[in-house]
C-alpha atoms as a PDB file:
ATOM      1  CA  UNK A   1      82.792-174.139  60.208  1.00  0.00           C
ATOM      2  CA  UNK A   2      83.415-174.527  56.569  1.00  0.00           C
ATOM      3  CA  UNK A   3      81.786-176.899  53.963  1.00  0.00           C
ATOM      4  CA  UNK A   4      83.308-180.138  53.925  1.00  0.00           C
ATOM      5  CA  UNK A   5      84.204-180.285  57.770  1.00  0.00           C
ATOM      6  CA  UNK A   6      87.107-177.558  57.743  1.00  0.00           C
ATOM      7  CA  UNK A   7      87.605-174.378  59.697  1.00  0.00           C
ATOM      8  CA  UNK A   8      87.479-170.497  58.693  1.00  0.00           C
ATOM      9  CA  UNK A   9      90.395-168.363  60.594  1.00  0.00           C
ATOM     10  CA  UNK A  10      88.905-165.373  61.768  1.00  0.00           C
ATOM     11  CA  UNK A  11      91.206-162.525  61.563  1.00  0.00           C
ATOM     12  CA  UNK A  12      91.807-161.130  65.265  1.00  0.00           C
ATOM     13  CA  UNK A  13      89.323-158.613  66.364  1.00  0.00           C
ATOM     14  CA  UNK A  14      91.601-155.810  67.541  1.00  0.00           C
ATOM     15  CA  UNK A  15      88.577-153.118  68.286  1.00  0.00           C
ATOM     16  CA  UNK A  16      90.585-150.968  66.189  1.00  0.00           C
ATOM     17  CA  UNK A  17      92.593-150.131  62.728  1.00  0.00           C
ATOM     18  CA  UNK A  18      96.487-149.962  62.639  1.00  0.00           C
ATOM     19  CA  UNK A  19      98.396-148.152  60.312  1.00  0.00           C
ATOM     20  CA  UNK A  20     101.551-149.822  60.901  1.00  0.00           C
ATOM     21  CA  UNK A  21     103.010-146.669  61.740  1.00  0.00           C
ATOM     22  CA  UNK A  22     101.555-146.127  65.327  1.00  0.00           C
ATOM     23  CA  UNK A  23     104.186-143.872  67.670  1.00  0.00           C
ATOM     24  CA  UNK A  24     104.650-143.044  71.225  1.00  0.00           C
ATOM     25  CA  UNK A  25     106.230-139.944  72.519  1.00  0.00           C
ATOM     26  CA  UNK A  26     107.821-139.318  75.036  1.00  0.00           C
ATOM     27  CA  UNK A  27     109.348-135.960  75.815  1.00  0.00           C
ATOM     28  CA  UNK A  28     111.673-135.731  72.672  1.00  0.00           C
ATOM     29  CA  UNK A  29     111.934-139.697  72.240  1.00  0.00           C
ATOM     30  CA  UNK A  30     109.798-140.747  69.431  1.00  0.00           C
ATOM     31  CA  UNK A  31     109.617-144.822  69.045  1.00  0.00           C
ATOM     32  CA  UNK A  32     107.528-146.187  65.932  1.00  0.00           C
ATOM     33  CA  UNK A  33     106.047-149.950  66.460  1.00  0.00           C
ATOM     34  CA  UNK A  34     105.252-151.764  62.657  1.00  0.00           C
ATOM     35  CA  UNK A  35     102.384-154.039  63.169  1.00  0.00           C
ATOM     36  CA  UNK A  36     104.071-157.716  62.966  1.00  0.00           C
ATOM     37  CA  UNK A  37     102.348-160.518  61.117  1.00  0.00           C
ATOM     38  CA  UNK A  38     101.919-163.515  64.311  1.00  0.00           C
ATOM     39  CA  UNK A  39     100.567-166.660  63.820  1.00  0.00           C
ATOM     40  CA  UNK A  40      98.407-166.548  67.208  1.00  0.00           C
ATOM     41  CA  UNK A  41      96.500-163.638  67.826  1.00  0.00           C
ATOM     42  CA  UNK A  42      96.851-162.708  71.692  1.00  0.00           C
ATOM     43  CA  UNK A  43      94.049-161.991  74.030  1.00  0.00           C
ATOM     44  CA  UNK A  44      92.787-157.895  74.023  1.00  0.00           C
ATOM     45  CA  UNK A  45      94.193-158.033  77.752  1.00  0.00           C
ATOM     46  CA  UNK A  46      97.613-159.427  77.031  1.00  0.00           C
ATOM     47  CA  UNK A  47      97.972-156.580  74.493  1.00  0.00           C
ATOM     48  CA  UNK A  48      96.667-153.857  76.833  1.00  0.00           C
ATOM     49  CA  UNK A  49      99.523-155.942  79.246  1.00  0.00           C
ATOM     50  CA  UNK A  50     101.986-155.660  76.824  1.00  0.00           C
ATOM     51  CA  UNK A  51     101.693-151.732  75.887  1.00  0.00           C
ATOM     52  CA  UNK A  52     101.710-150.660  79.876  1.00  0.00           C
ATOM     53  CA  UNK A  53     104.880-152.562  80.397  1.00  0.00           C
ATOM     54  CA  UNK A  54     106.353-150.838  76.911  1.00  0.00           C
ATOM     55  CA  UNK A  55     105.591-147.397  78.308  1.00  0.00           C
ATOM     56  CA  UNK A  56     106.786-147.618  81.882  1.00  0.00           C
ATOM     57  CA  UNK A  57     109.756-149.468  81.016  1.00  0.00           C
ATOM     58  CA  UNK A  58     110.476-146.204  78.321  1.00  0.00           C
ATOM     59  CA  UNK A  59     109.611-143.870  81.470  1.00  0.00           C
ATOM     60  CA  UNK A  60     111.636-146.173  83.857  1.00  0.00           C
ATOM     61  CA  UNK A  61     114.666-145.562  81.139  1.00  0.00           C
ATOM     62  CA  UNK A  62     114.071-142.418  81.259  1.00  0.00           C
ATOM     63  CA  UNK A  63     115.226-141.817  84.842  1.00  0.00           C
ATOM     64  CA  UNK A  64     117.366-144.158  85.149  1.00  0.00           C
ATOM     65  CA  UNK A  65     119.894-143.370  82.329  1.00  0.00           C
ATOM     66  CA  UNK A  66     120.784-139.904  84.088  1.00  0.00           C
ATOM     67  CA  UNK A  67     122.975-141.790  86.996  1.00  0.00           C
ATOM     68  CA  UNK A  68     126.650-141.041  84.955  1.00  0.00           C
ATOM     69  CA  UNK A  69     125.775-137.940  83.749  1.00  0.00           C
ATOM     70  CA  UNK A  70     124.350-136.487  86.974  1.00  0.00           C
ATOM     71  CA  UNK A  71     126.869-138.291  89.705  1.00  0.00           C
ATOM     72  CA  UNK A  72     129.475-139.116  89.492  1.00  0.00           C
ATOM     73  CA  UNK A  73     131.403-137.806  86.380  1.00  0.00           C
ATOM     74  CA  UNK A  74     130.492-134.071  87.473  1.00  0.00           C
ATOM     75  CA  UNK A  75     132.606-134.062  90.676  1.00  0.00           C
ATOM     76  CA  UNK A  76     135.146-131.342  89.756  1.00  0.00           C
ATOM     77  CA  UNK A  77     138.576-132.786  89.721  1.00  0.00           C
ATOM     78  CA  UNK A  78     139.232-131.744  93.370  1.00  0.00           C
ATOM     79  CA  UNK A  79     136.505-133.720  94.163  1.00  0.00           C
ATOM     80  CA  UNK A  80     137.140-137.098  92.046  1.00  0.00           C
ATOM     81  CA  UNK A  81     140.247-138.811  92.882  1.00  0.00           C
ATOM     82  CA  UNK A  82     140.628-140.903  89.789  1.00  0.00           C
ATOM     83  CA  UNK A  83     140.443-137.101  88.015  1.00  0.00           C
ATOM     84  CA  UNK A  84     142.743-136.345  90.213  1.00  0.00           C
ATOM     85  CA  UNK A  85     145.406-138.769  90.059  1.00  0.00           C
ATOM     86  CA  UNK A  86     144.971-138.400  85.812  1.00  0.00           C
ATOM     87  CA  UNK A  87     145.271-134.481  86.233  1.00  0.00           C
ATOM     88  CA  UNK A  88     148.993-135.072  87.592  1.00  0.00           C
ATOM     89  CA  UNK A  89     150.080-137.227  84.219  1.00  0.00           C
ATOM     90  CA  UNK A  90     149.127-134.351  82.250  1.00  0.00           C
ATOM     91  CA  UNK A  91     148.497-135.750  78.727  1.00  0.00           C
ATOM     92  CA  UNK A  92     149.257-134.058  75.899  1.00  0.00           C
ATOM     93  CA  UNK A  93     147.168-133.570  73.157  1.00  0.00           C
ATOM     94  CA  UNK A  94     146.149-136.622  70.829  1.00  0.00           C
ATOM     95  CA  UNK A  95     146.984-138.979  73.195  1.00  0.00           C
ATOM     96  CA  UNK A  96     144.530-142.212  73.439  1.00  0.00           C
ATOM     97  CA  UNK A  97     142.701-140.768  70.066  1.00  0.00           C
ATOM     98  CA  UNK A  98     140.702-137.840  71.746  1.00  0.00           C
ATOM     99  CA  UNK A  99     142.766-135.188  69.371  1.00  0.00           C
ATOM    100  CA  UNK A 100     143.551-132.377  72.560  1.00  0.00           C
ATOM    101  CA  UNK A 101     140.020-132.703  73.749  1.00  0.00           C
ATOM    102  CA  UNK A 102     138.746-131.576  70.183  1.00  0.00           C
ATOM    103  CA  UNK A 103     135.148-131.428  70.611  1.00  0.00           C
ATOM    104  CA  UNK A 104     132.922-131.292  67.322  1.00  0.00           C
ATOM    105  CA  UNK A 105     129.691-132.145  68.493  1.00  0.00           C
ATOM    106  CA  UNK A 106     129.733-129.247  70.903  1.00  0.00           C
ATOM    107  CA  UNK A 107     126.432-127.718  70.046  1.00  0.00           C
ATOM    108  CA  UNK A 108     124.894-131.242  70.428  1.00  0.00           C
ATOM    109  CA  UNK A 109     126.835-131.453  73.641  1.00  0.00           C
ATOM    110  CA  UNK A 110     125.877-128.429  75.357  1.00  0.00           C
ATOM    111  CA  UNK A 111     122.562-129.187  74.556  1.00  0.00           C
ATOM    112  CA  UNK A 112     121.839-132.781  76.210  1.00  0.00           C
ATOM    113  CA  UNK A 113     124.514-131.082  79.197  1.00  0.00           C
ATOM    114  CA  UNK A 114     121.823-128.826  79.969  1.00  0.00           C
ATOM    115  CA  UNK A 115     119.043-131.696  79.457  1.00  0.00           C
ATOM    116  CA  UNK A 116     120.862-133.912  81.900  1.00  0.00           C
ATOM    117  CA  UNK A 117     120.842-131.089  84.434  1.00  0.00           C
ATOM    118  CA  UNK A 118     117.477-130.207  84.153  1.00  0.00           C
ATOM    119  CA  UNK A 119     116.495-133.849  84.544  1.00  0.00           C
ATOM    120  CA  UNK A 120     118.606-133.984  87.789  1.00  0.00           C
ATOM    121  CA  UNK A 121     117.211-131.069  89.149  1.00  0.00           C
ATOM    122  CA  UNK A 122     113.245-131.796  88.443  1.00  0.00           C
ATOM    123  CA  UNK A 123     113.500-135.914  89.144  1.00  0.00           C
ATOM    124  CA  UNK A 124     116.405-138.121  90.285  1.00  0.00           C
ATOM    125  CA  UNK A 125     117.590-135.573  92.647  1.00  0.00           C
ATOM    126  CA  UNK A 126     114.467-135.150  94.482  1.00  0.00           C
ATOM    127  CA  UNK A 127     113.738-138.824  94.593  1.00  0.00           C
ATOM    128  CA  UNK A 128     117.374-139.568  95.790  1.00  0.00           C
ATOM    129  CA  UNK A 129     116.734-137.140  98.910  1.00  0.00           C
ATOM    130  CA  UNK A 130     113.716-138.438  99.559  1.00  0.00           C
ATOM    131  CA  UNK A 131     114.846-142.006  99.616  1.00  0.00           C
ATOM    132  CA  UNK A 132     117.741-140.767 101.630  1.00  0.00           C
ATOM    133  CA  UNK A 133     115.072-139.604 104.416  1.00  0.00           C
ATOM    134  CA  UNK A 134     113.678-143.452 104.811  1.00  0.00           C
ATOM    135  CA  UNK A 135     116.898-145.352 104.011  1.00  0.00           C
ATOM    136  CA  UNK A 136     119.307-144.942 106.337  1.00  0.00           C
ATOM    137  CA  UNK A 137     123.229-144.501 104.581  1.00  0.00           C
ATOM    138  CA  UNK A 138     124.719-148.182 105.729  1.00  0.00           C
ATOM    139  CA  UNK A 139     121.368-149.300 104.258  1.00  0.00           C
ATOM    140  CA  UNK A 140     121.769-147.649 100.723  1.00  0.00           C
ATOM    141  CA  UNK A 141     125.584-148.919 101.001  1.00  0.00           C
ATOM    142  CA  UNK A 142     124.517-152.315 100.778  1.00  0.00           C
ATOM    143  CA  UNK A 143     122.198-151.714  97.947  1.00  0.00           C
ATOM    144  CA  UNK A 144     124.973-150.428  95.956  1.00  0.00           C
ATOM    145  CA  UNK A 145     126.939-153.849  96.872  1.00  0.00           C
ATOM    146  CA  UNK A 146     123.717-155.457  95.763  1.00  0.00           C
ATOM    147  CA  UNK A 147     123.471-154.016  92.468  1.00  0.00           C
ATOM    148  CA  UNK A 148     127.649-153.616  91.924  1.00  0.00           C
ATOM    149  CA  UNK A 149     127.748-157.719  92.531  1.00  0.00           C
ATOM    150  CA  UNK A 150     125.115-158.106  89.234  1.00  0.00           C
ATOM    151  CA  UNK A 151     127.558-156.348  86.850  1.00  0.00           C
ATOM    152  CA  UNK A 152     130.101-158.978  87.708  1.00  0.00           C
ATOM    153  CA  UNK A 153     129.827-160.694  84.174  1.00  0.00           C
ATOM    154  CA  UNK A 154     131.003-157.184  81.902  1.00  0.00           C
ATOM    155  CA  UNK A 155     133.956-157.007  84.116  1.00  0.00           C
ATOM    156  CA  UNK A 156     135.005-160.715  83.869  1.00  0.00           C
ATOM    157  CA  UNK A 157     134.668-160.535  80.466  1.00  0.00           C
ATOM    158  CA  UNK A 158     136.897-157.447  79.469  1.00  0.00           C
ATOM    159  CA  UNK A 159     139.261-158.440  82.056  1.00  0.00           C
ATOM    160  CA  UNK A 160     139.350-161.786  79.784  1.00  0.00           C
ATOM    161  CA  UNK A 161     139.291-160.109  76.521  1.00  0.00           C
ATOM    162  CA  UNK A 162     142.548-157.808  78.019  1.00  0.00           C
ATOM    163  CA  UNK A 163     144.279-161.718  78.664  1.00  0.00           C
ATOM    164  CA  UNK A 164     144.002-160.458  82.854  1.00  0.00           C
ATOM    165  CA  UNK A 165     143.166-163.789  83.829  1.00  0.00           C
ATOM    166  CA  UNK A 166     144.236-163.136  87.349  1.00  0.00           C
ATOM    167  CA  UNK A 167     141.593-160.094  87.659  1.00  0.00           C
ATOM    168  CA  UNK A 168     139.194-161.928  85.670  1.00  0.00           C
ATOM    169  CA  UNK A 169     139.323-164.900  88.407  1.00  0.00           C
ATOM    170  CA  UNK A 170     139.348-162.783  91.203  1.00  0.00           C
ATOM    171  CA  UNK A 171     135.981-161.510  89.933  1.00  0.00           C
ATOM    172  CA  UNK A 172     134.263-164.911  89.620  1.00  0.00           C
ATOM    173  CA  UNK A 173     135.919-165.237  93.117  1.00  0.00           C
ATOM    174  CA  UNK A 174     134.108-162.323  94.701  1.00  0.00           C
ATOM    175  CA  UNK A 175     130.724-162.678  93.068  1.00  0.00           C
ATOM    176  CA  UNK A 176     130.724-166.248  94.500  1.00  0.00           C
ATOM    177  CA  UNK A 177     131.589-165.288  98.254  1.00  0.00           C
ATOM    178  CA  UNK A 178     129.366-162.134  98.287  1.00  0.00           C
ATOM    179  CA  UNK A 179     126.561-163.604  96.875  1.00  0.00           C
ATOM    180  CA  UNK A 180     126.986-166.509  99.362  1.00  0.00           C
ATOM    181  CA  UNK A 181     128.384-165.572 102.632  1.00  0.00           C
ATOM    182  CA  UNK A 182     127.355-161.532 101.418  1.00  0.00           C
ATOM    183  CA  UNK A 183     124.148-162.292 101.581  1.00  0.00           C
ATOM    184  CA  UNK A 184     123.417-162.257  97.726  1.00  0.00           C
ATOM    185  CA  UNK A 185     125.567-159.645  97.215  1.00  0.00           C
ATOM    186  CA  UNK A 186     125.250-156.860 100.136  1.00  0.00           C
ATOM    187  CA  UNK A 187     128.065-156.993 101.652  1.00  0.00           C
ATOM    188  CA  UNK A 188     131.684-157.462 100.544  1.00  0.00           C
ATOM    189  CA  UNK A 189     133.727-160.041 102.644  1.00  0.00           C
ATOM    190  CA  UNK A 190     135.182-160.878  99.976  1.00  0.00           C
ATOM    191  CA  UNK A 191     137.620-157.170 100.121  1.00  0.00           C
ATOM    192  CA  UNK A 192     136.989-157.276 103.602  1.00  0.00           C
ATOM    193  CA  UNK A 193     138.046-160.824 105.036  1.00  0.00           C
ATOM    194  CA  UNK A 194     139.914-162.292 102.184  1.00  0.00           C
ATOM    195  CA  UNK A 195     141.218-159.136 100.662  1.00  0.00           C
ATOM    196  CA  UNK A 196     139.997-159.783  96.866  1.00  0.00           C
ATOM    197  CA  UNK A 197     139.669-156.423  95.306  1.00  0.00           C
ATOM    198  CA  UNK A 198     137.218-155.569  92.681  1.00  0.00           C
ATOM    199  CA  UNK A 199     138.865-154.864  89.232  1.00  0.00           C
ATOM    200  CA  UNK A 200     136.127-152.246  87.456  1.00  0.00           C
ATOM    201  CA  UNK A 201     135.958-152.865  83.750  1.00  0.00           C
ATOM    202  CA  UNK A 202     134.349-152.163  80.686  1.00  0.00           C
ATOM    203  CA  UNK A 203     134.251-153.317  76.820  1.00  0.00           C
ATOM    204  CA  UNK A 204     134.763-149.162  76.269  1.00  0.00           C
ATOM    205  CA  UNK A 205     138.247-149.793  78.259  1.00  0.00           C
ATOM    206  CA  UNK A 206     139.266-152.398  76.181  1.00  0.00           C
ATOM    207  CA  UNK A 207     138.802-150.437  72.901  1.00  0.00           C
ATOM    208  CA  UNK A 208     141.222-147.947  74.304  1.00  0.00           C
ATOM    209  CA  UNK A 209     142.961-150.665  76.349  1.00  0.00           C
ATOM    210  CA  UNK A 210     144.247-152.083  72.903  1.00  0.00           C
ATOM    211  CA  UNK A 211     144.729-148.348  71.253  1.00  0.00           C
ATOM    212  CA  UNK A 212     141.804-148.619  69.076  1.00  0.00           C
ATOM    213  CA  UNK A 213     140.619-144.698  68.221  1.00  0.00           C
ATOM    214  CA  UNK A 214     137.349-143.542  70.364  1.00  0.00           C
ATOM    215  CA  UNK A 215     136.557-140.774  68.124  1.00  0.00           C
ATOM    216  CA  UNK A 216     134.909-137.398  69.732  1.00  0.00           C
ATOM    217  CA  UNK A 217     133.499-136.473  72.799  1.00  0.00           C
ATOM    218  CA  UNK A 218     129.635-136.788  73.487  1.00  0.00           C
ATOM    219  CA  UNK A 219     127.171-135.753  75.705  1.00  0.00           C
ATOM    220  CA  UNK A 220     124.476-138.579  75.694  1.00  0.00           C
ATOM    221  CA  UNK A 221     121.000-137.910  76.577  1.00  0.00           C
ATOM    222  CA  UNK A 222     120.248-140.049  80.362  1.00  0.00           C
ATOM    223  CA  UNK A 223     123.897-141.418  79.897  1.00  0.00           C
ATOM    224  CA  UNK A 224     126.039-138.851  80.429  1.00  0.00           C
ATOM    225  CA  UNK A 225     129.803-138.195  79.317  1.00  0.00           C
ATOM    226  CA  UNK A 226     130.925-140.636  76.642  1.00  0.00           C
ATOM    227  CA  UNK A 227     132.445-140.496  73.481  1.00  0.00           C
ATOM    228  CA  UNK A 228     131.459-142.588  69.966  1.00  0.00           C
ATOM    229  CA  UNK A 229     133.682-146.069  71.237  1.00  0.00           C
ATOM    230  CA  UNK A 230     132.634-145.314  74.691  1.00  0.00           C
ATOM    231  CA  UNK A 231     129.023-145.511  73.925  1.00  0.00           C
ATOM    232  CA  UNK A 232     130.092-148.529  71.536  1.00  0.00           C
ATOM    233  CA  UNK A 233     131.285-149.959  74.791  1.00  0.00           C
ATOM    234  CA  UNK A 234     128.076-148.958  76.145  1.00  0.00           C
ATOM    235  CA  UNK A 235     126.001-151.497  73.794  1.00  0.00           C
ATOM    236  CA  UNK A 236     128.535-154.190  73.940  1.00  0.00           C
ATOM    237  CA  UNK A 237     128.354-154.682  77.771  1.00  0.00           C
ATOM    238  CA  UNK A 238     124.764-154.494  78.022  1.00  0.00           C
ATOM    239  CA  UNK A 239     124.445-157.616  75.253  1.00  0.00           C
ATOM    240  CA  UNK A 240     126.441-159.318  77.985  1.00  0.00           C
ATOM    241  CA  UNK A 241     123.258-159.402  80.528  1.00  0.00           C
ATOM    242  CA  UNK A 242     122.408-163.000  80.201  1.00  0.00           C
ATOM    243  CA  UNK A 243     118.735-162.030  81.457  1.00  0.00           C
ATOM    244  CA  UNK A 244     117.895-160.951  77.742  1.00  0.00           C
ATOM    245  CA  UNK A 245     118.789-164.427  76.388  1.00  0.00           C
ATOM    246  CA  UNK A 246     116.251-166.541  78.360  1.00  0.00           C
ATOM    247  CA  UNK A 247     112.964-163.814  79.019  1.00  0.00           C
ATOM    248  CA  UNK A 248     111.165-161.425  76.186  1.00  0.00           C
ATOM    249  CA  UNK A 249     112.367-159.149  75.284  1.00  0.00           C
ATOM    250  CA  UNK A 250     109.981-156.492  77.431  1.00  0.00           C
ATOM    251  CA  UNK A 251     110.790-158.411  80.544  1.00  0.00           C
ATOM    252  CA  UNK A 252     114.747-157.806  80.472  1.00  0.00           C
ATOM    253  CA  UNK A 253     114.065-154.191  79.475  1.00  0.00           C
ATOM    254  CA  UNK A 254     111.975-153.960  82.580  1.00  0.00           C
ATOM    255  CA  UNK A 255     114.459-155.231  84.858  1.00  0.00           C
ATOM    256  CA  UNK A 256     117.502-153.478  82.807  1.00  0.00           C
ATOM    257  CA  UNK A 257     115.596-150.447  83.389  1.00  0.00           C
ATOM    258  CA  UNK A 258     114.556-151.124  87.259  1.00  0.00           C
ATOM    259  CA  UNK A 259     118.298-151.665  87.957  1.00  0.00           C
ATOM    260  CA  UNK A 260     119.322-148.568  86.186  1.00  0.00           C
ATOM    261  CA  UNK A 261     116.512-146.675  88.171  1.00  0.00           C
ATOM    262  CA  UNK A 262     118.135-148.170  91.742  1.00  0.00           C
ATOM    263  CA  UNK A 263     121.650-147.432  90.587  1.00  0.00           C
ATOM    264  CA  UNK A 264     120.738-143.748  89.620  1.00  0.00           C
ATOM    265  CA  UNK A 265     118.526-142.952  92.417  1.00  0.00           C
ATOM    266  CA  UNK A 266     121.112-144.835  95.029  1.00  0.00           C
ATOM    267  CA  UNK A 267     124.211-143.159  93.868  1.00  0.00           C
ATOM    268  CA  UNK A 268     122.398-139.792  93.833  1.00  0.00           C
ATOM    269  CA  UNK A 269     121.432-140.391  97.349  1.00  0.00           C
ATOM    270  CA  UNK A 270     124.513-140.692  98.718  1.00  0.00           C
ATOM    271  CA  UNK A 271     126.416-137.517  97.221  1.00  0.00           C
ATOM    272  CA  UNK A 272     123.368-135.126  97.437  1.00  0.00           C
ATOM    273  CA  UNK A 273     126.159-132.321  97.665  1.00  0.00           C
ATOM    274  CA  UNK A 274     128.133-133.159  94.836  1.00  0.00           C
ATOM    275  CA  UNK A 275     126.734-130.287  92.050  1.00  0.00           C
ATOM    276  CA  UNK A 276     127.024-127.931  94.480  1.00  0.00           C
ATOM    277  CA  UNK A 277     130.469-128.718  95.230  1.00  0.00           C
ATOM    278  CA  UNK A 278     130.711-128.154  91.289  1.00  0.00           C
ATOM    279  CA  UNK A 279     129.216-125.305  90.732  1.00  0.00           C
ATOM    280  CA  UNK A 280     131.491-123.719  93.643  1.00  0.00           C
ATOM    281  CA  UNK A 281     134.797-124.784  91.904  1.00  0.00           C
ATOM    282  CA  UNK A 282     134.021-125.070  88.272  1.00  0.00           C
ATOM    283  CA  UNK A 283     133.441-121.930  86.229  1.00  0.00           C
ATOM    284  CA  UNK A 284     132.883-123.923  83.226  1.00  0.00           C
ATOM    285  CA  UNK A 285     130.816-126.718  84.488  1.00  0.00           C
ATOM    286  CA  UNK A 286     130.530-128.318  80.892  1.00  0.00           C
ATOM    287  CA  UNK A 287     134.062-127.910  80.755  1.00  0.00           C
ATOM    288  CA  UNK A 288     134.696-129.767  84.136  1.00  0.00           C
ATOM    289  CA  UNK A 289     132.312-132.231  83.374  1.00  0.00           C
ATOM    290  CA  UNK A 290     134.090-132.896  80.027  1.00  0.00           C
ATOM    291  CA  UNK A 291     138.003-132.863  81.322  1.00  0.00           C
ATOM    292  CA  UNK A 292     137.080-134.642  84.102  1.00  0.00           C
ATOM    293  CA  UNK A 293     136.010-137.590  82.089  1.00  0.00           C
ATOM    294  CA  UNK A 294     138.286-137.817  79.793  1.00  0.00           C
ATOM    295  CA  UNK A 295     141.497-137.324  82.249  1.00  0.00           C
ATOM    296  CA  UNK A 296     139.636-140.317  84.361  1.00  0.00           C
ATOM    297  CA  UNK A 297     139.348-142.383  80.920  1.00  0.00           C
ATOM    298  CA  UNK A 298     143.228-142.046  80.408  1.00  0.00           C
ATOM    299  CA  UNK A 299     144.240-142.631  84.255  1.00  0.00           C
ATOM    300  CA  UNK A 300     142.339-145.961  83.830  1.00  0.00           C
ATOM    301  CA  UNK A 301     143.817-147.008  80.807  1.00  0.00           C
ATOM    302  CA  UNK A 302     146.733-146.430  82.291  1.00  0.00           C
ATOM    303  CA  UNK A 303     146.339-147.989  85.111  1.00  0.00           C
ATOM    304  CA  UNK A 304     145.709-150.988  83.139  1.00  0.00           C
ATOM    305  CA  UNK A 305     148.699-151.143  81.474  1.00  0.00           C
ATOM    306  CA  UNK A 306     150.397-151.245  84.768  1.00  0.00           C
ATOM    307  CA  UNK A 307     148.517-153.605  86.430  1.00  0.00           C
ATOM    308  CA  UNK A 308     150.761-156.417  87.189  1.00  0.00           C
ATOM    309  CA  UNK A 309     149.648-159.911  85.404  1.00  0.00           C
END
């Protein structure tokens, strides 16, 4: 207590100097923290709180990222039907802005390919068999309706911002019988009694969907195939998860991440075969990997453009 009846603030008692230029590493992810100015200073245990949740949610990413990469864009196009069906049109080069397939960023590419793979065979694909041990497959099924049901709002909104209003109501239309008579989302009467399909969207569909270029090809570290409007497309529908806008900040990145860990580890559980099949038929994996997503990429435009409104 200060003379004349006021009060001293006593700066918060930390147990420890800061630099302001503090880091974490992890693996080849470096993330620097500046020291911010509050008003309140919290309690020791709310920081200690605070920094676990920071670093499992940055291991938790970690893992979970590898699901596109390591599933389902590596099938070889005998394997992926969408690939398949895009194979057939046979595009020639330049057309939807990838230049012939150019690919610039090659030694980058090859690089985080071989990352990817590495990461699939030390972690997710190991934890996918062994969840595939305890979970039986009708089980995991459902989970994957689970989790498919909370992406409903990214494909309501490009099928909006592509003027589909038909697809875009017919998604509001499922998510509201699955999550009700589905059981919050694990099963799908919704196809299977009133025949409403599910119309799969993304904001990196509707750059291309409206011709806008998508610049090069690129391998992303725990994403997977993508290429520079892709990955824009990437960013864009995760600021559409309305969890972000009402919790902190480390709480959505928690749950972002937990749902990106199920997706990863569920998908991976149920095609435990599928880089095998690859490695049989490919001779150039990358390759494969690469021409496989970017043939799919077109087909789905194209599809698009045919849909009837």
């Amino acid at each position: 207590m200060a003379k004349g009846g006021g009060t001293i603030e006593m700066p918060c008692n930390t147990g420890k100097k800061y630099d302001g230029k503090n880091t974490q590493k992890y693996e080849n992810t470096i993330v620097r923290h500046g020291d911010a100015h509050m008003r309140s200073c919290p309690k020791p245990a709310e920081k200690r709180g605070g920094l676990r949740l920071m670093l499992t949610a940055s291991i938790v990413a970690a893992l979970s990222y590898a699901a596109p990469a390591l599933s389902q864009d590596a099938a070889p196009l005998s394997q992926n039907p969408a690939a398949q069906s895009a194979a057939a049109v046979n595009p020639s080069p330049g057309d939807n802005n990838q230049g012939g397939y150019a690919d610039p960023l090659s030694p980058f590419n090859e690089a985080m390919f071989t990352f990817n793979l590495k990461l699939d065979d030390w972690v997710l694909r190991p934890v996918a068999s062994g969840y595939s041990t305890i979970a039986p497959e009708q089980v995991r099924e459902s989970v994957g309706n689970f989790l498919d049901n909370t992406r409903v709002i990214p494909r309501f909104a490009n099928n909006l911002f592509q003027l589909k209003l038909a697809e875009a109501g017919g998604e509001v239309a499922r998510f509201g019988i699955n999550t009700t008579v589905g059981v919050a989302g694990l099963f799908d009467p919704a196809d299977k009694w009133f025949g409403l399909k599910k119309h799969p969207n993304d904001f990196g569909l509707t750059i291309r969907y409206y011709d806008v270029p998508t610049g090069p090809y690129v391998m992303l570290p725990f994403f997977g195939p993508s290429t520079i409007g892709d990955t824009v497309g990437l960013v864009a529908d995760a600021a559409m998860d309305p969890i972000a806008y009402f919790v902190p900040w480390y709480v959505s990145l928690s749950v972002a991440s937990g749902r990106r860990v199920m997706e990863a580890v569920n998908y991976r559980s149920l095609h435990l075969n599928q880089f095998e099949e690859a490695d049989r038929y490919a001779i150039d994996l990358y390759g494969a990997v690469q021409d496989a997503y970017l043939q799919t990429r077109v087909h789905e435009v194209k599809e698009l453009h045919e849909e009837q409104w």
